[in-house]
N, C-alpha and C. Protein backbone atom coordinates (compact mmCIF):
# COMPACT_ATOMS: atom_id res chain seq x y z
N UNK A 1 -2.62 -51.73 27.02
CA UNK A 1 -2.79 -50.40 26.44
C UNK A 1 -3.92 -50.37 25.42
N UNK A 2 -4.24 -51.39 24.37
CA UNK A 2 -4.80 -51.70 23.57
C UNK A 2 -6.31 -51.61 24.51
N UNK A 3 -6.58 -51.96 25.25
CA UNK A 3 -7.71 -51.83 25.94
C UNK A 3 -8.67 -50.52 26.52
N UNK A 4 -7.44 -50.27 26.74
CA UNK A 4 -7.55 -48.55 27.23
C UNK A 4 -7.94 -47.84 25.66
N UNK A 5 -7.02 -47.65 24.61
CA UNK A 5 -7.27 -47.12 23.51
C UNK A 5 -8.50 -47.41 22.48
N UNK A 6 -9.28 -49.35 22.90
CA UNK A 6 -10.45 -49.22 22.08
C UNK A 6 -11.84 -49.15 22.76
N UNK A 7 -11.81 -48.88 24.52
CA UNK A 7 -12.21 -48.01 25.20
C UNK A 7 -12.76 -46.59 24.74
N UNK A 8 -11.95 -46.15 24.34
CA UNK A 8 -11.35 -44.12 23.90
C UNK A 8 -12.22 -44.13 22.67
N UNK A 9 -11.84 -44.91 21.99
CA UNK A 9 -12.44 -45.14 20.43
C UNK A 9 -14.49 -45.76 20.16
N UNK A 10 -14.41 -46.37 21.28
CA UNK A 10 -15.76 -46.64 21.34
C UNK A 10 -16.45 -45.76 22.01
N UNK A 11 -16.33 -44.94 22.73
CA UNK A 11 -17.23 -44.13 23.56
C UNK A 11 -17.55 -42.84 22.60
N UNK A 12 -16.97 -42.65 21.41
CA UNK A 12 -17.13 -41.63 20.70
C UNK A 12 -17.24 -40.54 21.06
N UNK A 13 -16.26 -39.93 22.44
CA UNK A 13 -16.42 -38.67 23.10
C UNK A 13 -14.77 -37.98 22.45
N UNK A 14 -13.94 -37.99 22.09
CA UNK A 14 -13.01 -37.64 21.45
C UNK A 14 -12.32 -37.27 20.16
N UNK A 15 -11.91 -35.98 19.88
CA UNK A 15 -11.40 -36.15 18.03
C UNK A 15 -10.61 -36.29 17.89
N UNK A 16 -9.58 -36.86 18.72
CA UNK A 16 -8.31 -37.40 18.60
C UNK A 16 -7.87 -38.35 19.82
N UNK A 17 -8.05 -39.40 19.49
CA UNK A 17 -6.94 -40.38 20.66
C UNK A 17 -5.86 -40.83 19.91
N UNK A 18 -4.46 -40.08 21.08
CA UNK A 18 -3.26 -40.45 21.17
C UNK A 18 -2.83 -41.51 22.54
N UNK A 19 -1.52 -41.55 22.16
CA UNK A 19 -0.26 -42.34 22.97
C UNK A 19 0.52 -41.11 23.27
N UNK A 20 0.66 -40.72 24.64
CA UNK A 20 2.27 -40.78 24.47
C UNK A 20 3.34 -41.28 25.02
N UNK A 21 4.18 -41.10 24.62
CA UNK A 21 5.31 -42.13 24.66
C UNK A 21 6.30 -41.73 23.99
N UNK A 22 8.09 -42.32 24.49
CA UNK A 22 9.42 -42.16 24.26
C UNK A 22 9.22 -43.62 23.51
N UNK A 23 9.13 -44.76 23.31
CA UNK A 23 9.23 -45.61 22.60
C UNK A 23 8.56 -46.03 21.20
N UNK A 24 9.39 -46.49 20.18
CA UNK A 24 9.41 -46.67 19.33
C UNK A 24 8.43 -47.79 19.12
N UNK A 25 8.67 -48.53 19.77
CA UNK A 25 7.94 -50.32 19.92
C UNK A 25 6.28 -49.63 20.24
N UNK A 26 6.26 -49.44 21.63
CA UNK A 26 5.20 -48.80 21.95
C UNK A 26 4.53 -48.05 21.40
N UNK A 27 4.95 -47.21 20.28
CA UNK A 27 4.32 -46.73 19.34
C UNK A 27 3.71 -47.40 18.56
N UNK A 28 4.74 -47.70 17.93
CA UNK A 28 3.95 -48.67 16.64
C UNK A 28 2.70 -49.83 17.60
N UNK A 29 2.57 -50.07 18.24
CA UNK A 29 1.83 -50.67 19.07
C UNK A 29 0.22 -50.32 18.83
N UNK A 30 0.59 -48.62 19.56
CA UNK A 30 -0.98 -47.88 19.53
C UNK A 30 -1.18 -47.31 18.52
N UNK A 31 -0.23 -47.55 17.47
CA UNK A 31 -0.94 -46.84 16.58
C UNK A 31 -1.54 -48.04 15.18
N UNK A 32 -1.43 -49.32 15.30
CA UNK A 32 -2.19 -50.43 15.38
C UNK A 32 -3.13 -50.57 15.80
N UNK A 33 -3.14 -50.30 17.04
CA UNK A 33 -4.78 -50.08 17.73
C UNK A 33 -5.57 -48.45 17.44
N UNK A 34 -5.26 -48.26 16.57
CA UNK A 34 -5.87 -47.55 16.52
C UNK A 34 -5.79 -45.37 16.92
N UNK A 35 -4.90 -45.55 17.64
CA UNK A 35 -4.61 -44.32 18.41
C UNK A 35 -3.46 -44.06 17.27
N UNK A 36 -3.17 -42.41 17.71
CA UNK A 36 -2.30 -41.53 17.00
C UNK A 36 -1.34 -41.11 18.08
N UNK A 37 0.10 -41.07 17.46
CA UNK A 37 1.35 -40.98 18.21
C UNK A 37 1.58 -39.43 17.46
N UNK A 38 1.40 -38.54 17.36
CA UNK A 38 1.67 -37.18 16.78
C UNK A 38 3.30 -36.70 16.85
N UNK A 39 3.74 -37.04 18.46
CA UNK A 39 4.63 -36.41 19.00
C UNK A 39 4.93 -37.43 19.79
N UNK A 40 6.57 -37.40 20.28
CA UNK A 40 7.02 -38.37 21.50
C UNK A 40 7.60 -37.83 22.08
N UNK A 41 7.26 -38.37 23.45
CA UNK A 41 7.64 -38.12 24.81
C UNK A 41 8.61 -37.44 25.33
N UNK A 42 9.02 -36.10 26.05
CA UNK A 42 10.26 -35.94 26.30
C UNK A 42 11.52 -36.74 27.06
N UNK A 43 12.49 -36.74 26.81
CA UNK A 43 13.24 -37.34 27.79
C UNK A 43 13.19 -36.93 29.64
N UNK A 44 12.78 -35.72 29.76
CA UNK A 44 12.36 -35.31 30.93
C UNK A 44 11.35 -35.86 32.22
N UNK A 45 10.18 -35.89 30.46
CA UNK A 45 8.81 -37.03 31.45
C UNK A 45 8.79 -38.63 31.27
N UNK A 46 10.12 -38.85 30.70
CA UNK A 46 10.08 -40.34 30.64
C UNK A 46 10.88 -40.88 31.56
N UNK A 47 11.30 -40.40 32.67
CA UNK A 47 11.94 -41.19 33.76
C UNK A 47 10.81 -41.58 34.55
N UNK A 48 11.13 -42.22 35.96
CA UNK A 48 10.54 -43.12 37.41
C UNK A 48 9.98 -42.01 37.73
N UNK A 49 10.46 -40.86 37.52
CA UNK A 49 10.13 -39.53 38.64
C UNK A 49 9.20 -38.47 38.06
N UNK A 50 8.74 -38.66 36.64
CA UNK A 50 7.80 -38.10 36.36
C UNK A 50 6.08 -38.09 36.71
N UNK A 51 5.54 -37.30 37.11
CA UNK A 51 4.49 -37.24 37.50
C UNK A 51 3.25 -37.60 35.92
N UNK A 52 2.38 -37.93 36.46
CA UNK A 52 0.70 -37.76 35.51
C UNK A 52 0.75 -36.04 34.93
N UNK A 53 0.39 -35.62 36.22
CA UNK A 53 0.29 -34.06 35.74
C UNK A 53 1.49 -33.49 34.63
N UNK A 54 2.89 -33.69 35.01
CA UNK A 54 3.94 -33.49 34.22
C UNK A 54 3.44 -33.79 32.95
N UNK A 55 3.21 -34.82 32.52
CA UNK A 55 2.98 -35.66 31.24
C UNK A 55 1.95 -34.92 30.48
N UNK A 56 0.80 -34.64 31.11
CA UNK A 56 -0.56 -34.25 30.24
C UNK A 56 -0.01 -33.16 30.12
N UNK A 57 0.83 -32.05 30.78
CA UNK A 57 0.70 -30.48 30.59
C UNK A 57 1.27 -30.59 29.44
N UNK A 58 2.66 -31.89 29.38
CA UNK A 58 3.55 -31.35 27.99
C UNK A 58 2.56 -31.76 26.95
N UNK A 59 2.00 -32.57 27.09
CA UNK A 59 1.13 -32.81 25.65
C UNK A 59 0.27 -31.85 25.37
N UNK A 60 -0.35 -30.98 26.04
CA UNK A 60 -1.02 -30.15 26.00
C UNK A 60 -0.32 -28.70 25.16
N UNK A 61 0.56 -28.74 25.65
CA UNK A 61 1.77 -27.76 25.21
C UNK A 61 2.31 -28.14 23.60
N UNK A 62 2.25 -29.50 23.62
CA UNK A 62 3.24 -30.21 22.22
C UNK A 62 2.16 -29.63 21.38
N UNK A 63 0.42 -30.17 21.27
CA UNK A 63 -0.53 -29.78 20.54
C UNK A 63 -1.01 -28.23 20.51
N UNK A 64 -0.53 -27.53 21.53
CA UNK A 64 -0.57 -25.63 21.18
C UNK A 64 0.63 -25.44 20.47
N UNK A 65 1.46 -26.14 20.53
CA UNK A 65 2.41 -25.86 19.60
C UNK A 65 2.21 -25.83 18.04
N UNK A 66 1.54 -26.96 18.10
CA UNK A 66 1.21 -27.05 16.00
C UNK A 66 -0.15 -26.43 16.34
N UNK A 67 -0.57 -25.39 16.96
CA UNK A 67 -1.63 -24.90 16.65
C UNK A 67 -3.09 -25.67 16.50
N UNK A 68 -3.49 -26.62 17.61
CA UNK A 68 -4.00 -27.41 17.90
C UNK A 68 -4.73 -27.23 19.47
N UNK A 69 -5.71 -26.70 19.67
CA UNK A 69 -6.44 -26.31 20.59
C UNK A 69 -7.21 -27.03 21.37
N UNK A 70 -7.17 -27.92 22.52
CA UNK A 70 -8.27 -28.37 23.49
C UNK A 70 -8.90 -28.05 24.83
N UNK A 71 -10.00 -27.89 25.33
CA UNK A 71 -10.34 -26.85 26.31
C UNK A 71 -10.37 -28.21 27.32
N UNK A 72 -10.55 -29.41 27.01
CA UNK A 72 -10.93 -30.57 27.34
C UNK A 72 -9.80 -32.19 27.40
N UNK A 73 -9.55 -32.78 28.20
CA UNK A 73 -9.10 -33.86 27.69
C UNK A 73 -8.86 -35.05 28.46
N UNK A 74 -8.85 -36.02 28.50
CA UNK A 74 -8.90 -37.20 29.24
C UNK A 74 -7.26 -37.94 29.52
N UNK A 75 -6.72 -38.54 30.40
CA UNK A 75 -5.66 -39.17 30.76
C UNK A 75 -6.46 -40.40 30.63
N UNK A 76 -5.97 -41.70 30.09
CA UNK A 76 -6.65 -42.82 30.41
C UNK A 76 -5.28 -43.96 30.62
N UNK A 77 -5.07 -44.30 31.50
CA UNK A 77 -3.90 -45.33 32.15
C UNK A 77 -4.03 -46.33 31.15
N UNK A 78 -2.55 -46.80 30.45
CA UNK A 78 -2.54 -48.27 29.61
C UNK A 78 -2.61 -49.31 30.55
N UNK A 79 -2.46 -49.13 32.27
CA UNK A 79 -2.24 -50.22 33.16
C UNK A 79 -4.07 -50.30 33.51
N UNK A 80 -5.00 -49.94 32.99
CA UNK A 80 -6.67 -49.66 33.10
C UNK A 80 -7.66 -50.51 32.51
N UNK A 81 -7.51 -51.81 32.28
CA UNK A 81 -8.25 -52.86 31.19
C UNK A 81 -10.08 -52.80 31.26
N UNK A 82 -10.31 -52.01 32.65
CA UNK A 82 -11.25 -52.29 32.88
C UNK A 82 -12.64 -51.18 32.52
N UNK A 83 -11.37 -49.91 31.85
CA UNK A 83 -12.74 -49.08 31.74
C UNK A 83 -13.37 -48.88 30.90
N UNK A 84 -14.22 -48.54 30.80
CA UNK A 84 -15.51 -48.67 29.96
C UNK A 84 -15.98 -47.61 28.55
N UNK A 85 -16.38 -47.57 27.70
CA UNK A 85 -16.91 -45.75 27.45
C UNK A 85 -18.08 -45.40 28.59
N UNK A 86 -18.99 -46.46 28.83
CA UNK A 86 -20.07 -45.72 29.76
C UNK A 86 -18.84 -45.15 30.82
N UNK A 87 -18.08 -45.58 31.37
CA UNK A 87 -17.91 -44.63 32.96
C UNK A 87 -16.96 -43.31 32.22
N UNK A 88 -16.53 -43.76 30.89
CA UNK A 88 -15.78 -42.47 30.64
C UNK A 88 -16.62 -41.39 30.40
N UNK A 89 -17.89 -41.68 29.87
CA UNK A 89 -19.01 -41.19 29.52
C UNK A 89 -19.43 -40.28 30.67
N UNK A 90 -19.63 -41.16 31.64
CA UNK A 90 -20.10 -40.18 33.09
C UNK A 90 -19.10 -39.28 33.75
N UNK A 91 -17.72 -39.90 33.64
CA UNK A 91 -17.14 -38.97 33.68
C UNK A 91 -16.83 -37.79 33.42
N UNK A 92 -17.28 -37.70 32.00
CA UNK A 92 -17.12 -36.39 30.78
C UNK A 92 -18.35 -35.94 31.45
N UNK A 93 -19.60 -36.40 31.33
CA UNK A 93 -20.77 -35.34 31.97
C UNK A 93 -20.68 -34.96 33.69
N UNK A 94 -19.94 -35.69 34.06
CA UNK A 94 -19.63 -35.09 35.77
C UNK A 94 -18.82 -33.66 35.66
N UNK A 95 -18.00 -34.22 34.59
CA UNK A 95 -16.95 -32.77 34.48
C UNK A 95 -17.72 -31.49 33.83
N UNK A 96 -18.13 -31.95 33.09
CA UNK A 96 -18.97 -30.62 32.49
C UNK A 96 -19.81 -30.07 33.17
N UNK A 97 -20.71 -30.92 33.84
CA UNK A 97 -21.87 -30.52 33.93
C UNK A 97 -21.94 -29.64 35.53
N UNK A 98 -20.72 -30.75 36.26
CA UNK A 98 -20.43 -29.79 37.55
C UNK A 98 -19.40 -28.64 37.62
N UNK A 99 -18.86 -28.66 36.55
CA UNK A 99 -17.77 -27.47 36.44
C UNK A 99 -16.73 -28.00 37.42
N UNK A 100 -16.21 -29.16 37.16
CA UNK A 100 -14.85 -29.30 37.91
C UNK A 100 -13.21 -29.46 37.19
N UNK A 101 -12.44 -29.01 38.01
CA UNK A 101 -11.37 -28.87 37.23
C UNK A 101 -10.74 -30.71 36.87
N UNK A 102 -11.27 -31.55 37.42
CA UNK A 102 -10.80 -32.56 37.28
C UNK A 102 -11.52 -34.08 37.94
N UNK A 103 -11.77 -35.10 37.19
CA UNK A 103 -13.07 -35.84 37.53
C UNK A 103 -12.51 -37.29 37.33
N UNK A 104 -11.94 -37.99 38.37
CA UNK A 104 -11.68 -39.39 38.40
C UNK A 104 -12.14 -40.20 39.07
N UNK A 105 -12.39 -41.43 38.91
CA UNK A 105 -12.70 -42.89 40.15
C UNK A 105 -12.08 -42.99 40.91
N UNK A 106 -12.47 -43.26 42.19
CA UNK A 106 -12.32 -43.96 42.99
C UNK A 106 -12.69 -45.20 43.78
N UNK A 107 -11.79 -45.87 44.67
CA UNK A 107 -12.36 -46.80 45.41
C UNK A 107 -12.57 -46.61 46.86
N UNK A 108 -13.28 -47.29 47.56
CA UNK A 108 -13.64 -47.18 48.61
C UNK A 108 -12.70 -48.25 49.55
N UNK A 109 -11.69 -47.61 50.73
CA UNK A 109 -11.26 -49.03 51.06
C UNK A 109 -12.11 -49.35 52.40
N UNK A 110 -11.93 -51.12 51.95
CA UNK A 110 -12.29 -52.04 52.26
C UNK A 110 -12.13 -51.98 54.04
N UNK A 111 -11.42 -51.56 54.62
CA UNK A 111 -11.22 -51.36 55.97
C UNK A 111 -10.26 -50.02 56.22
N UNK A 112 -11.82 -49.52 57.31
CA UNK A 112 -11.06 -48.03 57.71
C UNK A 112 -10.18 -47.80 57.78
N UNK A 113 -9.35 -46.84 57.29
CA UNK A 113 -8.01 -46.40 57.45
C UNK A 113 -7.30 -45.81 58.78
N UNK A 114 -8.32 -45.40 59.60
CA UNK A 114 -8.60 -44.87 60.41
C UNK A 114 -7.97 -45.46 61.85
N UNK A 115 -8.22 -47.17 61.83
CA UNK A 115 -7.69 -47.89 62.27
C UNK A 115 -6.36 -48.48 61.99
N UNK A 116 -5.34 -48.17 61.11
CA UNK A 116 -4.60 -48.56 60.25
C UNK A 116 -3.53 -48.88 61.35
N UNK A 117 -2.50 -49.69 61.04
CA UNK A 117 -1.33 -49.83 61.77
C UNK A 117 0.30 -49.23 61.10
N UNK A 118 1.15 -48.66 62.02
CA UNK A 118 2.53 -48.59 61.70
C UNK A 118 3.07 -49.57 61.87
N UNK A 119 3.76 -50.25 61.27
CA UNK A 119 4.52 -51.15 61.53
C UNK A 119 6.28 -51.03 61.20
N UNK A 120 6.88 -51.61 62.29
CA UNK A 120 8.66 -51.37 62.69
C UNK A 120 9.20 -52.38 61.73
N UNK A 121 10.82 -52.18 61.60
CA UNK A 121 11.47 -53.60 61.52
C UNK A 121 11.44 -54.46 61.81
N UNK A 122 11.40 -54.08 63.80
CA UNK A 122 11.18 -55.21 64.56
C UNK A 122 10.22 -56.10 64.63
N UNK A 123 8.84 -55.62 63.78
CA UNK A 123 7.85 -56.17 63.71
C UNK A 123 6.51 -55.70 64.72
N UNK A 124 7.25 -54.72 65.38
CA UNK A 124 6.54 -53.91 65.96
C UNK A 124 5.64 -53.34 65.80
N UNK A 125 3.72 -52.96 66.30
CA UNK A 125 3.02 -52.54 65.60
C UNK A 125 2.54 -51.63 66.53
N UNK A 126 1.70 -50.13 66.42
CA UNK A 126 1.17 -49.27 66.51
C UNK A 126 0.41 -48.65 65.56
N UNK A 127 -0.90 -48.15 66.41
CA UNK A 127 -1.93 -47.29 65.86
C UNK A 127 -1.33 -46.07 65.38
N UNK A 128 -1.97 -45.98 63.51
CA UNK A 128 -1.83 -44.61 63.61
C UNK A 128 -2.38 -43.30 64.34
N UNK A 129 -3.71 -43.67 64.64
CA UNK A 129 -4.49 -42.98 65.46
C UNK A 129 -5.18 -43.67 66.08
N UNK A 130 -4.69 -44.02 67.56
CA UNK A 130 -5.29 -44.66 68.29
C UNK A 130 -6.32 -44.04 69.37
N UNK A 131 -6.65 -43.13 69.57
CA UNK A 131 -7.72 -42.43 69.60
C UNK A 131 -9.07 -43.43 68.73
N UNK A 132 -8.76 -43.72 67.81
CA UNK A 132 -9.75 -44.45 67.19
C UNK A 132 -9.95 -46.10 67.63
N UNK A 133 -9.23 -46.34 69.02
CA UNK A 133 -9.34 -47.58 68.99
C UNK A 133 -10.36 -48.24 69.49
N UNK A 134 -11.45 -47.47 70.28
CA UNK A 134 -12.76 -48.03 70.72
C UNK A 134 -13.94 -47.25 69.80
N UNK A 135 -13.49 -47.20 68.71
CA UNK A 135 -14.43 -46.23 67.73
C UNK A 135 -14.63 -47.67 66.91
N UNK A 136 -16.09 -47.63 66.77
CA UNK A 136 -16.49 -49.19 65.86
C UNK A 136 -16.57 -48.38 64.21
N UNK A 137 -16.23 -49.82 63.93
CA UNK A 137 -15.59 -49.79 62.45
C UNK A 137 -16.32 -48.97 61.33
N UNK A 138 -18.01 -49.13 61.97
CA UNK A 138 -19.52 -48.61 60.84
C UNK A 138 -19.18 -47.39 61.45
N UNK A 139 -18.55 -46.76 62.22
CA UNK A 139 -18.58 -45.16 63.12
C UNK A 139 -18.03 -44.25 62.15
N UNK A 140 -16.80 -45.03 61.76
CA UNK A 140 -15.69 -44.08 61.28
C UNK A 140 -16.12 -43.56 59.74
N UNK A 141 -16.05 -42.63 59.67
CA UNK A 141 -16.25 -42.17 58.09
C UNK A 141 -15.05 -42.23 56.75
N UNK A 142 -16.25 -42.94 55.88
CA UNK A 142 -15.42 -43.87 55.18
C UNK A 142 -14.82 -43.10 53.82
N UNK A 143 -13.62 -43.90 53.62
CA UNK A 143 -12.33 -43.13 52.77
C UNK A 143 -11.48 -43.96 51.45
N UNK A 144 -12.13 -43.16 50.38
CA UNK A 144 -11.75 -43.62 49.30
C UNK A 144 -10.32 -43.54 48.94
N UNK A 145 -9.82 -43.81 48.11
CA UNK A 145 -8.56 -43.92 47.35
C UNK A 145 -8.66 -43.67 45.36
N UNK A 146 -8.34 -43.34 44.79
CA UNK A 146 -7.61 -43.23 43.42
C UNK A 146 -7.87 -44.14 42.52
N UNK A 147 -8.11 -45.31 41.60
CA UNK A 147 -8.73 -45.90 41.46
C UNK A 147 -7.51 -46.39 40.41
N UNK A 148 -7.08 -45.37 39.57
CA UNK A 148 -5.76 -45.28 39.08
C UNK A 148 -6.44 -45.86 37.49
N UNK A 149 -7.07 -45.20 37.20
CA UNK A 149 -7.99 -45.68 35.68
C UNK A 149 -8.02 -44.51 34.55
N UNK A 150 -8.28 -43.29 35.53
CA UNK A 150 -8.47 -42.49 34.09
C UNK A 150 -8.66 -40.65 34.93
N UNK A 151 -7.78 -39.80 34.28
CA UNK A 151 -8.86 -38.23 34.40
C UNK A 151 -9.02 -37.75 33.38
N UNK A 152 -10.53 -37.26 33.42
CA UNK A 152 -11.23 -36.25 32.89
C UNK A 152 -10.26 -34.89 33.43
N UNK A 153 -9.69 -33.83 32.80
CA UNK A 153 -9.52 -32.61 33.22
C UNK A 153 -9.63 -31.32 32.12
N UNK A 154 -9.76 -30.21 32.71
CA UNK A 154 -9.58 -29.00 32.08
C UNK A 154 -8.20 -28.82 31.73
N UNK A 155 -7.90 -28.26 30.59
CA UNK A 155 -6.84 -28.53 30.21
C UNK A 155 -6.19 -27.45 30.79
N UNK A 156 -6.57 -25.91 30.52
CA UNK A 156 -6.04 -25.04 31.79
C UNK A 156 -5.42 -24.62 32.81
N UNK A 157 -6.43 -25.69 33.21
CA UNK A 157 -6.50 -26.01 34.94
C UNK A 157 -4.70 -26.61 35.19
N UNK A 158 -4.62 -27.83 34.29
CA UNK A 158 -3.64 -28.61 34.55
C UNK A 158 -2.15 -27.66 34.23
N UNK A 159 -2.51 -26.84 33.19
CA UNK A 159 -1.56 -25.91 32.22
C UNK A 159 -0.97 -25.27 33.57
N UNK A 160 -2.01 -24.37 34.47
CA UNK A 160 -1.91 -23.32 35.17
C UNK A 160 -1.34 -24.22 36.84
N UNK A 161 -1.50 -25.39 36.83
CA UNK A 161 -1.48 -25.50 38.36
C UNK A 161 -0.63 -26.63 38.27
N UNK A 162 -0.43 -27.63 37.23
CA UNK A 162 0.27 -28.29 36.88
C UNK A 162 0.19 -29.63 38.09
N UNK A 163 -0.84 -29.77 38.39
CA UNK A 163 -1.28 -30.91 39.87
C UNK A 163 -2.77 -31.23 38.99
N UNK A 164 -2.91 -32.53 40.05
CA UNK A 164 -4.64 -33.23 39.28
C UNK A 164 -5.68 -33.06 40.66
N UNK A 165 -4.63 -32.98 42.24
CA UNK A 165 -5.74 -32.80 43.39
C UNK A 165 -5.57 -31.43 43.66
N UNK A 166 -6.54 -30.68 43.24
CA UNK A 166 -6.88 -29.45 43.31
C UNK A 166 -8.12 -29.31 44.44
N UNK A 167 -8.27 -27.80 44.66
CA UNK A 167 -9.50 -27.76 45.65
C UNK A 167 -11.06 -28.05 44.66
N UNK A 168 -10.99 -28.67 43.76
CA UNK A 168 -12.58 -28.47 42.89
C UNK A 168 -12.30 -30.05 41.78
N UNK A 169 -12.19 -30.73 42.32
CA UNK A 169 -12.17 -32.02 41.90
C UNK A 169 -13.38 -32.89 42.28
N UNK A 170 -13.14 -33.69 41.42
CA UNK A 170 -15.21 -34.64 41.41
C UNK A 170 -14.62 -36.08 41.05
N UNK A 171 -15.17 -36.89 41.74
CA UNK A 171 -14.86 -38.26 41.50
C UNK A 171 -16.07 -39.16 41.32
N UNK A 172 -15.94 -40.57 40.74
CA UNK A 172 -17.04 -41.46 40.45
C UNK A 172 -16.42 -42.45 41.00
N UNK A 173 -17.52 -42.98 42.06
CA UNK A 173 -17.52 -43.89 42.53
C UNK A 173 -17.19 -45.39 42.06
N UNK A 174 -16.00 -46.26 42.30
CA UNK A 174 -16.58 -47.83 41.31
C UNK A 174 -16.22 -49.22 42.58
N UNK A 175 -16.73 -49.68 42.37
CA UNK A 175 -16.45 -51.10 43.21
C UNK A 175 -14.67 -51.80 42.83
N UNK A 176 -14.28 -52.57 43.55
CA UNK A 176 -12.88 -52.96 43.78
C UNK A 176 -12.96 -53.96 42.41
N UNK A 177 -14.58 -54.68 42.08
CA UNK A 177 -14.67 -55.10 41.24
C UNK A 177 -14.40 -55.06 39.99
N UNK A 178 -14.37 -53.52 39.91
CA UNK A 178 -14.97 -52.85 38.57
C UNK A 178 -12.83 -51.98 38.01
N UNK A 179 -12.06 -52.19 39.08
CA UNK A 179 -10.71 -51.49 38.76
C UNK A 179 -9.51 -52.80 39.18
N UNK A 180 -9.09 -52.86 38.35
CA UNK A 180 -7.32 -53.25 38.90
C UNK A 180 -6.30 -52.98 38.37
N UNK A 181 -5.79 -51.61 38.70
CA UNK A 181 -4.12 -51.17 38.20
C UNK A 181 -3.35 -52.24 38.62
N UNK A 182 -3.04 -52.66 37.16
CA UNK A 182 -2.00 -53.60 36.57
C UNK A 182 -0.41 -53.01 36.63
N UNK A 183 0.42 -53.46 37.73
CA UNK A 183 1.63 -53.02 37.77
C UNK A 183 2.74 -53.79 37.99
N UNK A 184 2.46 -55.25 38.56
CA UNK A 184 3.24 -56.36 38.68
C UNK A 184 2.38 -57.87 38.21
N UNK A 185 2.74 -58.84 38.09
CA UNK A 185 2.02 -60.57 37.23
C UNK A 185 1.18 -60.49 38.57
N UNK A 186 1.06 -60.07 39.78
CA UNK A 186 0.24 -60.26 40.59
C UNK A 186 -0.83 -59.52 40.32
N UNK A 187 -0.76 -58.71 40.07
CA UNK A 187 -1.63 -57.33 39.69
C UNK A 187 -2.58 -58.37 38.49
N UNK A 188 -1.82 -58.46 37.51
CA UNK A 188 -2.60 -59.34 36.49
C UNK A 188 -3.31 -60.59 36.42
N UNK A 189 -2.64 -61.33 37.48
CA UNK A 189 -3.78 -62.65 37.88
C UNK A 189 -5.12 -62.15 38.42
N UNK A 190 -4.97 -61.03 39.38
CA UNK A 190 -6.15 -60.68 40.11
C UNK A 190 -7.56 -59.96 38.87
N UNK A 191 -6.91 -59.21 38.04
CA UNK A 191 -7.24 -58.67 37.08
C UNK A 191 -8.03 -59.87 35.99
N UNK A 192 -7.44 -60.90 35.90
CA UNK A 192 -7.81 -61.78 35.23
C UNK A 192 -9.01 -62.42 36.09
N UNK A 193 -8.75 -62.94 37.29
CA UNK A 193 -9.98 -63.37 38.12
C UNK A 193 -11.12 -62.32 38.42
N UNK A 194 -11.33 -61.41 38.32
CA UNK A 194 -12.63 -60.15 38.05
C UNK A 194 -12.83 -60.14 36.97
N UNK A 195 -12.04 -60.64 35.60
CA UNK A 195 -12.86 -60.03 34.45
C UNK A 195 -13.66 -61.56 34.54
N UNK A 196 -13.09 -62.58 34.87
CA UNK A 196 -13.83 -63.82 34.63
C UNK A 196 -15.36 -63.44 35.68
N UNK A 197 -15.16 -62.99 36.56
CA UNK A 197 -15.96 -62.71 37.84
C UNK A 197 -17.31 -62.10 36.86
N UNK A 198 -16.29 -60.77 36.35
CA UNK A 198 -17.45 -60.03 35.62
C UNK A 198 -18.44 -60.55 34.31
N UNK A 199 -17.56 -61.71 33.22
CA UNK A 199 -18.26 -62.20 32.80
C UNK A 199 -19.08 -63.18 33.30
N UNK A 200 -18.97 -63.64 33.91
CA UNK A 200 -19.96 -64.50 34.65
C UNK A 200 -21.37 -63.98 35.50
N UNK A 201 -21.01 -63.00 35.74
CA UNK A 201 -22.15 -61.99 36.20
C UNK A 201 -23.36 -61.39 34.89
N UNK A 202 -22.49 -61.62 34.13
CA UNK A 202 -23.39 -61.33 32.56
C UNK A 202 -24.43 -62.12 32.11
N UNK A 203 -24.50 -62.97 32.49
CA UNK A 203 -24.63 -64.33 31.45
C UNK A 203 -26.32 -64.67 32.94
């Protein structure tokens, strides 16, 4: 989380970075690093089943409440070690500058989807679209995924529609290199072997 928050703090695009959050621990956490806990979390958006969108509208709502106004504001994932102020940076000018209601990374996967398989209990496998099965791999047009790092959105937008894939969304491109949502110790070894990757690319 700490990563994500001195991220927020270095890119100097924000007049307030918060947390939010139902926990106490977790609080005191980010607000060590630096970030402001104003308000905590409802019990509503703190279950398995709460959505992103859910989350930002109430905060959005908590801060019109004390009379606290943003036309603008960023989601940035504590599971996100990898992002930057530059890409938050481009992000903020993608959003502005193209007028979109909402502006995140993505990745590109690695093998067409296009070709993808169902697979049974039995171990059984089928094409999802096999129509595509004598279609070569450079043919098929290629299909990103979520990147799971950060949105730029209109705050509005999110208020009024309460979703992040809308018809007027803008994304930035990043390499598999450059993201790894951290969600299980596997997640984090891999995460650990790219940042070494990446420092080594420095030097």
């Amino acid at each position: 989380m700490c990563y994500s928050i001195q991220a927020a703090l270095a890119s100097n695009l924000f007049s307030e970075v918060m947390v939010s959050t139902d926990s106490e621990e977790i609080a005191a956490i980010a607000i060590k690093g630096g970030a402001k806990v104003p308000f905590y979390r409802s019990e509503e958006n703190s279950n398995d089943f709460a959505g992103t969108a859910d989350v930002i509208a109430e905060v959005i709502r908590c801060y019109r409440s004390i009379g606290t106004h943003y036309d603008i504001g960023c989601c940035i994932y504590p599971t996100a070690p990898f992002v930057s102020p530059a890409i938050l940076e481009k992000g903020y000018n993608i959003l502005t500058e193209k007028k979109f209601d909402v502006v995140f990374p993505v990745i590109r996967y690695s093998y067409p989807i296009q070709r993808s398989l169902r697979v049974y209990p039995d171990k059984k496998a089928e094409m999802l679209w096999p129509e595509n099965y004598y279609t070569r791999s450079q043919d098929l047009e290629p299909v990103y995924h979520d990147a799971g790092q950060f949105y730029w959105f209109d705050c509005n937008y999110i208020l009024h529609s309460n979703k992040l894939f809308g018809d007027n969304v803008g994304i930035i491109e990043v390499s598999e290199l450059m993201a790894q949502d951290i969600d299980n110790e596997e997640d984090w070894k891999l995460a650990e072997i790219k940042f070494q990757l990446m420092q080594a690319n420095k030097k």
